[in-house]
Each structure stands twice: as C-alpha cells, then as structure tokens.
Protein backbone atom coordinates (compact mmCIF):
# COMPACT_ATOMS: atom_id res chain seq x y z
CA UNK A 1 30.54 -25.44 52.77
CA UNK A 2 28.37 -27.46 50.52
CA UNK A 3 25.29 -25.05 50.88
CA UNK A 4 27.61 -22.13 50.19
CA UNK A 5 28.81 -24.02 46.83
CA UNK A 6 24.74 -25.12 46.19
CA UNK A 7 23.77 -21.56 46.74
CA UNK A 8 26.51 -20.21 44.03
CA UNK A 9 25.73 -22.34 41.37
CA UNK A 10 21.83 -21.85 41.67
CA UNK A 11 22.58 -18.33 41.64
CA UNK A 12 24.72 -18.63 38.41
CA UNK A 13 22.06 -20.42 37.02
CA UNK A 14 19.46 -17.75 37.38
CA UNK A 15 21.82 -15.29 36.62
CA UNK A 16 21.98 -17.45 33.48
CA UNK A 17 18.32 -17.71 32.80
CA UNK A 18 17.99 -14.15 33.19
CA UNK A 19 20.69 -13.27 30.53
CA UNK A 20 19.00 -15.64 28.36
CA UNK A 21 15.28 -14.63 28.57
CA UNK A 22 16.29 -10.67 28.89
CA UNK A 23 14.00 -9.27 26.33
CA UNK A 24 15.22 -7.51 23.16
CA UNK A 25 15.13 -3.40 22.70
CA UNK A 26 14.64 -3.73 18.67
CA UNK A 27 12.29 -4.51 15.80
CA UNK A 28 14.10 -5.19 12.19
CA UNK A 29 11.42 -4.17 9.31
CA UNK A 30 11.82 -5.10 5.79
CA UNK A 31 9.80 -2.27 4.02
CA UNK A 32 8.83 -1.29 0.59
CA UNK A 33 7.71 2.25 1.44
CA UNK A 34 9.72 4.94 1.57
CA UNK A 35 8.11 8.09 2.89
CA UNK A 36 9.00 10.27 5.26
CA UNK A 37 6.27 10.23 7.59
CA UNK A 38 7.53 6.39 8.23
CA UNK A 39 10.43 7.78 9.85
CA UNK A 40 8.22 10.15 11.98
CA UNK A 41 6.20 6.94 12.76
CA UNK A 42 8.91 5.02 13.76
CA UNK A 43 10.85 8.10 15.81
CA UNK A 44 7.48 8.47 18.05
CA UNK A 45 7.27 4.39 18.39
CA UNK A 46 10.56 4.42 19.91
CA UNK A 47 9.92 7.14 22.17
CA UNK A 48 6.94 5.85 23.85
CA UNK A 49 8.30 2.19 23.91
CA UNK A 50 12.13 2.21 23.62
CA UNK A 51 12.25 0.28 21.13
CA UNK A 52 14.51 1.08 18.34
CA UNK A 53 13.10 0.73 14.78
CA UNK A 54 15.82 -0.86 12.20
CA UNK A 55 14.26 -0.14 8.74
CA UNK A 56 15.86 -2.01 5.61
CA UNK A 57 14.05 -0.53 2.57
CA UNK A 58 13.86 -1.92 -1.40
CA UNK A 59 11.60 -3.15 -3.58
CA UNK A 60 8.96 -5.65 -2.64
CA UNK A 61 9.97 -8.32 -4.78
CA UNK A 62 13.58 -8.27 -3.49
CA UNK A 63 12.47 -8.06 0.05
CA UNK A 64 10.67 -10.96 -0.48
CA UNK A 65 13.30 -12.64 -2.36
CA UNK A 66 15.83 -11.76 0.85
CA UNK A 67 13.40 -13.58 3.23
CA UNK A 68 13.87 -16.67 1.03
CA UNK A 69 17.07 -16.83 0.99
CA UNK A 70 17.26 -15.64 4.63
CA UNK A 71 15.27 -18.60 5.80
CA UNK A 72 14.81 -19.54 9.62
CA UNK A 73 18.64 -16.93 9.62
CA UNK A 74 16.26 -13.84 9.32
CA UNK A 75 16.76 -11.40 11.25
CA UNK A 76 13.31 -9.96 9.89
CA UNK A 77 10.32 -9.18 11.89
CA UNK A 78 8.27 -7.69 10.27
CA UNK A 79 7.54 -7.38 6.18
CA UNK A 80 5.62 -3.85 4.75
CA UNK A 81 4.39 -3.78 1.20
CA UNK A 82 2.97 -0.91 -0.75
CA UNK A 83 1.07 -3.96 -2.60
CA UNK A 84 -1.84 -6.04 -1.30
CA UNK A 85 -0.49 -8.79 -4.25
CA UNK A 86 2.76 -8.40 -2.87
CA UNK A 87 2.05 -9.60 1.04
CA UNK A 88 -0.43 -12.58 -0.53
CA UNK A 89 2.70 -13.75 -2.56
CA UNK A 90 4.79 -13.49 0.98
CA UNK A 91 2.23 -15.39 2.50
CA UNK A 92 2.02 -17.96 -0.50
CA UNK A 93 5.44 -18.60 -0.21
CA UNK A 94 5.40 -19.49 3.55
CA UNK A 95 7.61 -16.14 4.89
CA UNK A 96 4.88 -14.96 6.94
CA UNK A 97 2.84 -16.26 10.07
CA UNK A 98 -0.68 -15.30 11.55
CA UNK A 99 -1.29 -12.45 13.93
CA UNK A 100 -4.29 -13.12 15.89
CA UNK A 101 -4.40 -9.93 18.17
CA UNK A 102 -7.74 -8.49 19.96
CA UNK A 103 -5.99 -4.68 19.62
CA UNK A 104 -5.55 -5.02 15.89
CA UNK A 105 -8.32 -6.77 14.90
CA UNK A 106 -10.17 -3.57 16.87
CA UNK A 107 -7.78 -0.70 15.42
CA UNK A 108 -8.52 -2.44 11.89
CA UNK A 109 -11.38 -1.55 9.40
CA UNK A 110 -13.04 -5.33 8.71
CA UNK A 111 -13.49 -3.94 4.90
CA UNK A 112 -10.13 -4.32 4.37
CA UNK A 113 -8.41 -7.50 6.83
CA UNK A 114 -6.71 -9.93 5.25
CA UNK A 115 -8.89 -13.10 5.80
CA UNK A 116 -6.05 -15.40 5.61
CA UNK A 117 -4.89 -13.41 8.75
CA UNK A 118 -1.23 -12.95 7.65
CA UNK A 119 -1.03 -9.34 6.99
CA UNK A 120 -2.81 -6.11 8.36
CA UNK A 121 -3.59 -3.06 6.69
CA UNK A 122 -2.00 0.32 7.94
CA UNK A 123 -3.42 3.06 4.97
CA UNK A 124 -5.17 2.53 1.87
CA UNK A 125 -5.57 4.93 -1.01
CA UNK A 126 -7.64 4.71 -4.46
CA UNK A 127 -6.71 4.01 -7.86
CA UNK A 128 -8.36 7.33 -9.19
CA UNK A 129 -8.95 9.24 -12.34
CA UNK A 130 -8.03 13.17 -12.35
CA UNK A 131 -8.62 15.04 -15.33
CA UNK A 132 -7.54 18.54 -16.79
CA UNK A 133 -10.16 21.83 -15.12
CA UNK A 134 -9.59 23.65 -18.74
CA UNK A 135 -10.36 20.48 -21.03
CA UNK A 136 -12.57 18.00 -19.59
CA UNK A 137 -15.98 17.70 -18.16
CA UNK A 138 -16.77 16.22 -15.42
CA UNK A 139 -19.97 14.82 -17.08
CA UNK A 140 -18.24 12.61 -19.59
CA UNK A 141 -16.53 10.30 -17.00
CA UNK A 142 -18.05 7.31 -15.50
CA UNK A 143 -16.12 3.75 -15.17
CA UNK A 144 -12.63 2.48 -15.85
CA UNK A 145 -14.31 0.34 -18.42
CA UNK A 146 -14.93 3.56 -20.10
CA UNK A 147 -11.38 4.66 -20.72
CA UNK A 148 -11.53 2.51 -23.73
CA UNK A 149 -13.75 4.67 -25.23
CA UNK A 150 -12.67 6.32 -28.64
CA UNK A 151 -13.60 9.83 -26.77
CA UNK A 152 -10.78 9.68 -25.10
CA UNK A 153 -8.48 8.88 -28.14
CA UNK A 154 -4.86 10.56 -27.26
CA UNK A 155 -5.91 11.75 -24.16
CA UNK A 156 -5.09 9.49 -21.35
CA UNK A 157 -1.54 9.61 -19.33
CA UNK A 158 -0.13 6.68 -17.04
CA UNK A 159 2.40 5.03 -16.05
CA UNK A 160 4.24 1.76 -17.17
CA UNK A 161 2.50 -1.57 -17.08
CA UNK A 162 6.00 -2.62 -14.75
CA UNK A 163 3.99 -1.09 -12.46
CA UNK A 164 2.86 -2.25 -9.39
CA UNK A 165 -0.13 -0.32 -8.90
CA UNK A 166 -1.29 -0.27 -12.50
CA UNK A 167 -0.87 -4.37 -11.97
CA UNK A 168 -3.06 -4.42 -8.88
CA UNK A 169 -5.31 -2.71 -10.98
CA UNK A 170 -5.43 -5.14 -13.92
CA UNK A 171 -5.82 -7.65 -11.46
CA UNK A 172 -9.11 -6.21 -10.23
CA UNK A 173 -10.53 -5.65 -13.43
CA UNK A 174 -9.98 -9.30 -13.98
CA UNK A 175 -10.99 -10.83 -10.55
CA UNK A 176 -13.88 -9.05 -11.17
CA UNK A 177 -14.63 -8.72 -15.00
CA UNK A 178 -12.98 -11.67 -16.42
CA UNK A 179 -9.90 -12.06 -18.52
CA UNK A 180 -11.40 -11.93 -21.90
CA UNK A 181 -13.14 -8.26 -20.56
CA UNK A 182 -9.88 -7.53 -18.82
CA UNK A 183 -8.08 -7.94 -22.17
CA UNK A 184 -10.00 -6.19 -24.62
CA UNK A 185 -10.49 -2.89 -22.15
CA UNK A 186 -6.30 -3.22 -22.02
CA UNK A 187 -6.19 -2.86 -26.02
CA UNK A 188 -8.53 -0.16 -25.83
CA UNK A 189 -6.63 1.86 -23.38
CA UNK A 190 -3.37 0.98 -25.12
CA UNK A 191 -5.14 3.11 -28.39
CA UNK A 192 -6.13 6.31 -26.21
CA UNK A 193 -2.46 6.85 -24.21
CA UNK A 194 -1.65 10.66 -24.92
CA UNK A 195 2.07 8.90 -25.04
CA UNK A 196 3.84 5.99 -24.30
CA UNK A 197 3.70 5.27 -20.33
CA UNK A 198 6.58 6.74 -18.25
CA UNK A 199 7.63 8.54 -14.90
CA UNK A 200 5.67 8.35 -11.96
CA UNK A 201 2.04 9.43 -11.06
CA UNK A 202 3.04 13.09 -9.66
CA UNK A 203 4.78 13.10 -13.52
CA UNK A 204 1.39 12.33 -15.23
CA UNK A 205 -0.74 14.95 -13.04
CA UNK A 206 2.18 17.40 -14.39
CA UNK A 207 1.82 16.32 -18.05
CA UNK A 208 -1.90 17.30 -17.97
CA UNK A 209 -0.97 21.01 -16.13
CA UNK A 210 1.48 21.09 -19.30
CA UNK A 211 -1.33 19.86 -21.72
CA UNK A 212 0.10 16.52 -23.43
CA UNK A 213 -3.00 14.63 -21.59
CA UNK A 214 -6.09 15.67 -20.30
CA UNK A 215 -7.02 12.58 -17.78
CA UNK A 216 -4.86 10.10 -16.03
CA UNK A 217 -4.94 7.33 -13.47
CA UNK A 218 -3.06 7.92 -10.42
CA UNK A 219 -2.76 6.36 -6.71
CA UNK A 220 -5.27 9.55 -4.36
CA UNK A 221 -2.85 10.44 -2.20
CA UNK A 222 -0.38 11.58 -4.47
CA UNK A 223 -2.79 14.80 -5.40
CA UNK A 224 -2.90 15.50 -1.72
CA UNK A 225 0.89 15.40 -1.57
CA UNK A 226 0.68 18.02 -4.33
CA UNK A 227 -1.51 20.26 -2.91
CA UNK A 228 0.36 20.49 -0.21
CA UNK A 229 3.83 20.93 -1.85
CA UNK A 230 6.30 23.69 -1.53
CA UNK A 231 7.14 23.57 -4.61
CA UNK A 232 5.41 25.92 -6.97
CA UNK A 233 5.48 23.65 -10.21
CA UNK A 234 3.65 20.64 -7.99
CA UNK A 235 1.26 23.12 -6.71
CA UNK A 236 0.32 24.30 -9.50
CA UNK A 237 -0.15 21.08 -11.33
CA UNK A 238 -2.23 19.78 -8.43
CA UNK A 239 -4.73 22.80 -8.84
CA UNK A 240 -4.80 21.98 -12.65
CA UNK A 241 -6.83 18.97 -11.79
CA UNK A 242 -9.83 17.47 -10.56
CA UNK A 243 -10.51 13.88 -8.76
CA UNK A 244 -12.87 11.46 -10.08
CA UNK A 245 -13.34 8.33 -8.22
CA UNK A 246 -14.67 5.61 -11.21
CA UNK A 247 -17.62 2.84 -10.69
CA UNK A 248 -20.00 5.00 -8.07
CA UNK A 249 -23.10 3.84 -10.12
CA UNK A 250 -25.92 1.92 -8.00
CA UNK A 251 -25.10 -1.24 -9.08
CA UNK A 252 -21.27 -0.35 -9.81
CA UNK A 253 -18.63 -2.34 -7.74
CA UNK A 254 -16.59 0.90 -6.77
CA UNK A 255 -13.15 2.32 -6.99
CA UNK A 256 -10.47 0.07 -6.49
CA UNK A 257 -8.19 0.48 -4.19
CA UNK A 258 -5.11 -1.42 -2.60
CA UNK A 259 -3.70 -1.01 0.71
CA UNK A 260 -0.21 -0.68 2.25
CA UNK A 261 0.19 -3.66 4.50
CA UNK A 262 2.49 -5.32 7.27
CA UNK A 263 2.93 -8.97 7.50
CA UNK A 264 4.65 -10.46 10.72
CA UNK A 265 7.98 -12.43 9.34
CA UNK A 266 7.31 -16.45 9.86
CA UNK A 267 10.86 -16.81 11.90
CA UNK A 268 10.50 -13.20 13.69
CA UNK A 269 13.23 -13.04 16.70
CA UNK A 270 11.77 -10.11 18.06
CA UNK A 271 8.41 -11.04 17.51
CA UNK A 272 6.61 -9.26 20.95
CA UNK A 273 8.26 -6.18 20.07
CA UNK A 274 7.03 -6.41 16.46
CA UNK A 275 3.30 -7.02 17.02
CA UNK A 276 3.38 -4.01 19.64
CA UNK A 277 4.86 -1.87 16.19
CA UNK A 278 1.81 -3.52 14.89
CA UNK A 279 -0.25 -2.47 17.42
CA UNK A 280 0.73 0.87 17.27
CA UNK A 281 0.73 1.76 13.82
CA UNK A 282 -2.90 0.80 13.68
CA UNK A 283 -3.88 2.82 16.45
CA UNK A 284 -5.73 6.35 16.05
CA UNK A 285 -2.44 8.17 17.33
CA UNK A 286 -0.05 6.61 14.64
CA UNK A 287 -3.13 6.46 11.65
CA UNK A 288 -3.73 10.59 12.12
CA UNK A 289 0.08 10.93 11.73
CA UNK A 290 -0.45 8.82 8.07
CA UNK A 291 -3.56 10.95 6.72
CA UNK A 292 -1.69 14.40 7.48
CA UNK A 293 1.21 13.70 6.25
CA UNK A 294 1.08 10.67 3.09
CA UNK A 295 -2.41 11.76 2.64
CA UNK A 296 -3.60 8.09 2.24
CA UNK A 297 -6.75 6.83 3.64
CA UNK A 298 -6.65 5.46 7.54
CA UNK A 299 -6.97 1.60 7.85
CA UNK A 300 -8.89 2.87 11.38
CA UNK A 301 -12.03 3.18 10.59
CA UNK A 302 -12.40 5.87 13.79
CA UNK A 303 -9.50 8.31 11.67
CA UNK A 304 -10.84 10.73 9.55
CA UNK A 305 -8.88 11.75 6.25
CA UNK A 306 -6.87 14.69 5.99
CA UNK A 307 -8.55 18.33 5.08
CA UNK A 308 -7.52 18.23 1.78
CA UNK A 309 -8.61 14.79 0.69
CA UNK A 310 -12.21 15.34 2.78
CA UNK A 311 -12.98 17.97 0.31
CA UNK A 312 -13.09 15.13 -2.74
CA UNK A 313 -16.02 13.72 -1.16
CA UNK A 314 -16.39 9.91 0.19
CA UNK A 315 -16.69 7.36 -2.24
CA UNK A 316 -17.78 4.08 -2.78
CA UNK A 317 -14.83 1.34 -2.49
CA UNK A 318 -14.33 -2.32 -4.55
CA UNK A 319 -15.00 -4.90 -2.17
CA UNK A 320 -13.12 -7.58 -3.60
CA UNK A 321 -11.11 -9.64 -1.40
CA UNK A 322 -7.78 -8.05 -1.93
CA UNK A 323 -5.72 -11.27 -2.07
CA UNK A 324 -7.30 -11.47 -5.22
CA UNK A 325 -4.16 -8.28 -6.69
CA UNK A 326 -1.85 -11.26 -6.17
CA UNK A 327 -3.62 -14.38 -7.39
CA UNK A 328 -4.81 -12.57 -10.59
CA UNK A 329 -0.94 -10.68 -11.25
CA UNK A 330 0.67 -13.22 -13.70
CA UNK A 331 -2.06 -12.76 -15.93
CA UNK A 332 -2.93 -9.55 -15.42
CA UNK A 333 0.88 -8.82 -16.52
CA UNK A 334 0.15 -11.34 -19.47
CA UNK A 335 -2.53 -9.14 -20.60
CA UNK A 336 -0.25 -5.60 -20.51
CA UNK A 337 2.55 -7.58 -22.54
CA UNK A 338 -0.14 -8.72 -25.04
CA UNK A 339 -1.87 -5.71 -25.71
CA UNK A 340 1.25 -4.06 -25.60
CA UNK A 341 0.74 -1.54 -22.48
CA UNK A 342 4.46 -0.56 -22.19
C-alpha cells in the first residue's frame, strides 16, 4: 500500500514538473515598424515553427517608455526600432540583455553589429539625396556638407527636424564632423528649404514631381517602394527622380545610413522562442522577403538587394559605430531647435 501511495505522488510530481517546464508557443514583440512585409515575416515564422507572433506596434520612444514602466512584469521579448539611437537608448537604460548566438553573429554583416552586443540588425537603408531629372544635374552634387551651399537656395525639400531619421542624421554629421561644423551646415540648410519641413519622405519625392523643390533627402527604400507602387501619382513621382548617394569621394566617409534593429527584452519570458525569431529574421530566407518587398538593404551580407534598388549602383557606406545616432541625439536636436530646422 505504501509503494502504491509513493508511486502516486512521484507521479504527481512529474506530472507537476512537466506542467511547469512545458515550453511556451508565443513570442510578444514591441515594434516600431509598421510595414506590411512584417506581417508576411511573421505569418511564415509561425508556420515553420508554430510559434505565434504577438506584435504590439507604436512609436519607439513609447515602447521604450512601456518597458520602463513594465519592469521585470513585461511580458516583452523582444524590442524592434526603426532607429539605431533608439535601441542604444534601450540598452542605456538597462531594458535590454546580450544575445551571444553563433547563427546570428553568422547571418549578420560585421559592418553593421552592435558592439555592445544588445541589438542586431535586420535591414538597413541610406539617408540619400534624389533630385528632380528636368532641373538638376547630376554634376553639381557631391556631399551633405554641400547642401549648404547658396546654389541650392530654395531648392531643397525635407522633412521635420521631429524626425527620427533626419536626427540620426544630425547625429552623424556631428559624431563625425563636430558640433560647431554640425551647427553651421544646419543654418545653412535651414536658408535653402524650398518650404518649411512637413509630411513624410514619399511627400517630398512628390513635391519635386510637382516642382516646389528640386532635391531632397529621403530614407532609399522609400524610392523603391515608389517605383513599385500601384498607384499612378507615386509612380510617377518616383520616375521624376534620380538617387544620389552623398560622400563617395576617396577620402569621403560615405553615406550614412541607420539600420532597423531588434534588441532581446532584459526580463524576456519567452526568451528561446524569441532568439529563434531572431534567428530567423536574419537568415537569407526571411532577409530576401525584406529587400523585395520594403526595398531596404539586407543586414545578410549573402542577400542581394532588390532589382530595382541594384540598378542605383553600390555605394560606399559611413562606418561610424552606429551607437554613436543615440549618444550624439540631444544635441543633435539642440542644434535643429537653434538653427531653427522646424
């Protein structure tokens, strides 16, 4: 009788243990992007690992302001930013922890790891310049320093300083130029806007097809996703332009560029499941599915870019370490307010 009793409990016990360490069919992602080839991403993820993909989407700095006040009560595994300064503020603030994975570190171009180690690059695009076919010459561009030229007086279209991408540009130009360079280039800029800054970058590209501008910085991939629009008015305001990447010179640094990223949350509950997401969205499978669809550049350095973006040529990229768009932000922000870059 006493075995019999011995032999239940034990078996309740295991039973127990295995309720307890049964594994978890989910991965919760806090993510700033918010294009549809994510989905599409996420869909095939779940079908080759059946694992379901719960996606809560806003802006970076609320995300990031939701894992504070989340705390070790997270149910966050996994943070995505649009915003290289965005994951080093993440990581600055303690909400992320280090992935050290062999399949990663492999899938991952070593141009563009984190070397911190707490976030991973999935795409990457360029901060470009396109300019107008009918009104500009190809000839007269050159740097982003050279946007503050008076030759371009009324001419230039982009977007507001609020701006995350226009701020990891700033940034750049001060990591690498300096603050007092940064700052003079900004009021020089400021002088040759075609118009106060407003709308988005597909909305500047437009405004040169209309003729209120006849250059403008914009983010690459947004030209491929008007080239391949169905909508005439984007089409047509795609083929109205040209790309130019700036700083290709010999001794030029390159184009900057920033990189859409995924940091591992620092009190992850589902954190297996979460670094194979990791995994996968690195691999060549998952990084084709990016470059024909968002038309951004493959963190795999084995995944060619899509047709359309192949025929703009390679180019030379900024090298600067990319935690660098964070650490330089506040003052790259204190530099648009000064020199009054709306």
């Amino acid at each position: 009788m006493k075995n019999i009793i011995y032999s239940i409990i034990m078996c309740s016990l295991f039973l127990s243990c295995d309720n307890n360490e049964k594994k978890s069919n989910e991965v919760n992602l806090y993510s700033q992007r918010h294009y549809s080839v994510d989905e599409l991403q996420y869909e095939n993820f779940t079908k080759l690992t059946g694992i379901k993909v719960n996606v809560i989407k806003a802006n970076a700095d609320e995300l990031i302001e939701r894992l504070k006040n989340e705390g070790d009560k997270s149910p966050a595994d996994l943070f995505i930013s649009v915003d290289a300064g965005k994951l080093q503020r993440a990581a600055d603030l303690n909400l992320l922890q280090k992935v050290s994975n062999s399949t990663i570190n492999t899938n991952v171009s070593k141009d563009l790891i984190d070397i911190n180690g707490y976030w991973t690059p999935i795409t990457y695009r360029a901060r470009i310049i396109v300019y107008s076919n009918d009104r500009v010459n190809k000839s007269d561009l050159s740097t982003y320093e050279d946007l503050a030229n008076e030759k371009w007086k009324g001419r230039i279209l982009v977007r507001s300083s609020s701006n995350a991408y226009n701020q990891a540009l700033m940034s750049s130009i001060v990591a690498n130029l300096g603050r007092d360079v940064a700052n003079d280039w900004s009021e020089g800029v400021v002088k040759n806007f075609a118009r106060d800054p407003k709308g988005s970058d597909r909305d500047q590209v437009k405004a040169i097809a209309a003729g209120q501008g006849d250059i403008a910085i914009v983010n690459s991939y947004y030209i491929g996703l008007l080239l391949s629009s169905q909508k005439e008015e984007e089409l047509d305001a795609g083929r109205s332009v040209s790309v130019f990447f700036p700083n290709q010179g010999d001794n030029e640094r390159g184009s900057h560029i920033n990189v859409s990223g995924i940091g591992l949350a620092k009190y992850s509950p589902n954190k297996e499941n979460a670094i194979k997401l990791m995994e996968y969205l690195t691999s060549e499978e998952a990084q084709n599915t990016y470059v024909n669809n968002s038309y951004e550049y493959a963190a795999n350095p084995n995944v060619k870019p899509s047709k359309i973006v192949q025929d703009w040529g390679t180019f030379k990229t900024d090298k600067l370490d990319l935690n660098m768009l964070g650490k330089f932000r506040e003052e790259a922000i204190r530099i648009f307010d000064k020199t009054g870059w709306k």
